[in-house]
C-alpha atoms as a PDB file:
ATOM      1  CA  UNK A   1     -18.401  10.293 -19.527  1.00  0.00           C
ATOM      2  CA  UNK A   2     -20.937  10.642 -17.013  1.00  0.00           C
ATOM      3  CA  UNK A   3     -20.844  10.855 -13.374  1.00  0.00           C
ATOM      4  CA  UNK A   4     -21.728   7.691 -12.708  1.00  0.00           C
ATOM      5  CA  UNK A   5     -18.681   6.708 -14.222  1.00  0.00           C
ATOM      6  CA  UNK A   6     -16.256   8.731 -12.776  1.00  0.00           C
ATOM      7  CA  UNK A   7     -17.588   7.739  -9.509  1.00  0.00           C
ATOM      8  CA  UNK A   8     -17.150   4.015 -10.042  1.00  0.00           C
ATOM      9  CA  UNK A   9     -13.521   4.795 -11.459  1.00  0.00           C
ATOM     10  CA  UNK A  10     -12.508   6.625  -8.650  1.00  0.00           C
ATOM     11  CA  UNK A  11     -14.209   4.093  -6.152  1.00  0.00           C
ATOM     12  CA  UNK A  12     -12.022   1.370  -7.768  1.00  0.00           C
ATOM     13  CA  UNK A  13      -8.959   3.337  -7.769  1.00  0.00           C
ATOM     14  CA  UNK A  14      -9.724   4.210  -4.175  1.00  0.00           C
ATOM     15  CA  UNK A  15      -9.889   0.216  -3.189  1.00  0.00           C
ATOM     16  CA  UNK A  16      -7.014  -0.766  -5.624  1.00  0.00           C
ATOM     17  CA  UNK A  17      -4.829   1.993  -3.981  1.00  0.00           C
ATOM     18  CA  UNK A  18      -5.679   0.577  -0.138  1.00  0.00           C
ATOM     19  CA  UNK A  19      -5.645  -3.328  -1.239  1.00  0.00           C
ATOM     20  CA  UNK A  20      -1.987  -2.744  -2.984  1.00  0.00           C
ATOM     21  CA  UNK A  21      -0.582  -0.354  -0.031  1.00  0.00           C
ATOM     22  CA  UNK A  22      -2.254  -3.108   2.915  1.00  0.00           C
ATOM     23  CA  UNK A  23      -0.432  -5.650   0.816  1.00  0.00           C
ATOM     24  CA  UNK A  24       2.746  -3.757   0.657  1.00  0.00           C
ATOM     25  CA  UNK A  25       2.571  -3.132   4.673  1.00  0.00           C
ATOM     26  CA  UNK A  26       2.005  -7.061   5.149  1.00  0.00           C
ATOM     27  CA  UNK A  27       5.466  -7.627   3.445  1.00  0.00           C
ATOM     28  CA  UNK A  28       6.809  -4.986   5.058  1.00  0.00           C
ATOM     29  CA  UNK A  29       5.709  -6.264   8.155  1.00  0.00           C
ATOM     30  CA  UNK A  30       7.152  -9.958   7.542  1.00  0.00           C
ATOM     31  CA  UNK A  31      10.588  -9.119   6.651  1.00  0.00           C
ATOM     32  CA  UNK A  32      11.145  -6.802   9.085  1.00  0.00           C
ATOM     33  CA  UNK A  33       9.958  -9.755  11.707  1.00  0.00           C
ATOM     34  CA  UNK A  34      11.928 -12.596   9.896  1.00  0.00           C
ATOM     35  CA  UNK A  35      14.545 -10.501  10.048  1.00  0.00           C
ATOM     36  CA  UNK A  36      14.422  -9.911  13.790  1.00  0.00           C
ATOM     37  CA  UNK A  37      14.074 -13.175  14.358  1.00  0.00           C
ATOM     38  CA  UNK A  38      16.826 -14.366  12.522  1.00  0.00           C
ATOM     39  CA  UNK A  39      19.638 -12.393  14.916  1.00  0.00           C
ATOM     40  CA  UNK A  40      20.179 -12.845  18.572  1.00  0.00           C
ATOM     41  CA  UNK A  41      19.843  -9.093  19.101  1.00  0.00           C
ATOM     42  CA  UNK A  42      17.291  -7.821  17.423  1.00  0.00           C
ATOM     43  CA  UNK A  43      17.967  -5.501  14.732  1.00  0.00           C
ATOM     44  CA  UNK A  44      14.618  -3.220  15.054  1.00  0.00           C
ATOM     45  CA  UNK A  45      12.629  -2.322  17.715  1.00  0.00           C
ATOM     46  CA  UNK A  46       8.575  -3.241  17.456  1.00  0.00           C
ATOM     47  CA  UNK A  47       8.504   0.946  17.445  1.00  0.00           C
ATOM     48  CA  UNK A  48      10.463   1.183  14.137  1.00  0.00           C
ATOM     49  CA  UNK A  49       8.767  -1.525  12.667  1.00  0.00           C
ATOM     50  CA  UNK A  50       5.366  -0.045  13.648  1.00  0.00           C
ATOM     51  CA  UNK A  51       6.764   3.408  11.835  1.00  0.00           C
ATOM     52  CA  UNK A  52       8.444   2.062   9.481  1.00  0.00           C
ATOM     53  CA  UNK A  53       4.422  -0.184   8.313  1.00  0.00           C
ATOM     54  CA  UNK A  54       3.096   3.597   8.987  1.00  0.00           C
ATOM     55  CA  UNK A  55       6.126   5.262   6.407  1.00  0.00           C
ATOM     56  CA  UNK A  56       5.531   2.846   3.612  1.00  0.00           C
ATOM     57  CA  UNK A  57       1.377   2.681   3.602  1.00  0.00           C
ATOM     58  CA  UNK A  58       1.442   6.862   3.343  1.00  0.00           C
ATOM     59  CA  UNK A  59       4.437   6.221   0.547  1.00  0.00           C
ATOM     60  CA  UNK A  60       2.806   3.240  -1.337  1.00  0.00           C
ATOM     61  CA  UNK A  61      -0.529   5.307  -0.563  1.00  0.00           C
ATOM     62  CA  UNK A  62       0.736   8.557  -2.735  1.00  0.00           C
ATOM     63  CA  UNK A  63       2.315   6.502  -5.452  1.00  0.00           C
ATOM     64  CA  UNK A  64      -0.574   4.314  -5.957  1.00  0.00           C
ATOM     65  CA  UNK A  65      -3.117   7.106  -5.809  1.00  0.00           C
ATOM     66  CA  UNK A  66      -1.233   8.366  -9.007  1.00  0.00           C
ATOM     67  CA  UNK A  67      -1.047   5.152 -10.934  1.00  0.00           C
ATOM     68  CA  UNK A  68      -4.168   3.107 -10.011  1.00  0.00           C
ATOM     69  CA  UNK A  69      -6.712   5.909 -12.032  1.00  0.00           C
ATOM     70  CA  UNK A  70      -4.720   5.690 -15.474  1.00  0.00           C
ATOM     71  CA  UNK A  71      -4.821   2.107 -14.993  1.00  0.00           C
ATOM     72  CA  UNK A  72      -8.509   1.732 -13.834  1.00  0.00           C
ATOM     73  CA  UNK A  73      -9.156   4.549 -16.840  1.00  0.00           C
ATOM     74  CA  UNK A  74      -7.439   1.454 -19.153  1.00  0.00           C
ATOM     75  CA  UNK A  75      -9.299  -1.043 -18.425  1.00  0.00           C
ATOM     76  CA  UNK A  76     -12.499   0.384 -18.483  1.00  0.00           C
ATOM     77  CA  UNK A  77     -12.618   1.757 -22.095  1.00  0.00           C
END
């Protein structure tokens, strides 16, 4: 394996890991709002919802760091 390669892999596996955590964040994002607008009192506060989109991109972030390479590594052999 050359460098060359193991620059593109971890390129990819750098995108993958910030498309996948953005798109967790969006959901995130649109329950917690459906939610609040389901109730006469809202149940969160735009403050936790801004922490808690904040919480899960550095969670989804860690996770997918670790399992977007083996994957990328899969598919490219």
């Amino acid at each position: 394996m050359n460098g060359q390669d193991t620059s593109k892999k971890g390129k990819y596996a750098l995108i993958a890991s910030l498309v996948s955590s953005l798109l967790l964040v969006i959901i995130f994002a649109a329950l917690s709002l459906i939610v609040n607008s389901s109730r006469i009192i809202p149940l969160y506060s735009q403050v936790d919802i801004i922490a808690g989109m904040v919480f899960v991109f550095v969670l989804s972030m860690i996770v997918s760091a670790s399992v977007w390479p083996a994957i990328i590594e899969k598919k490219m052999h």
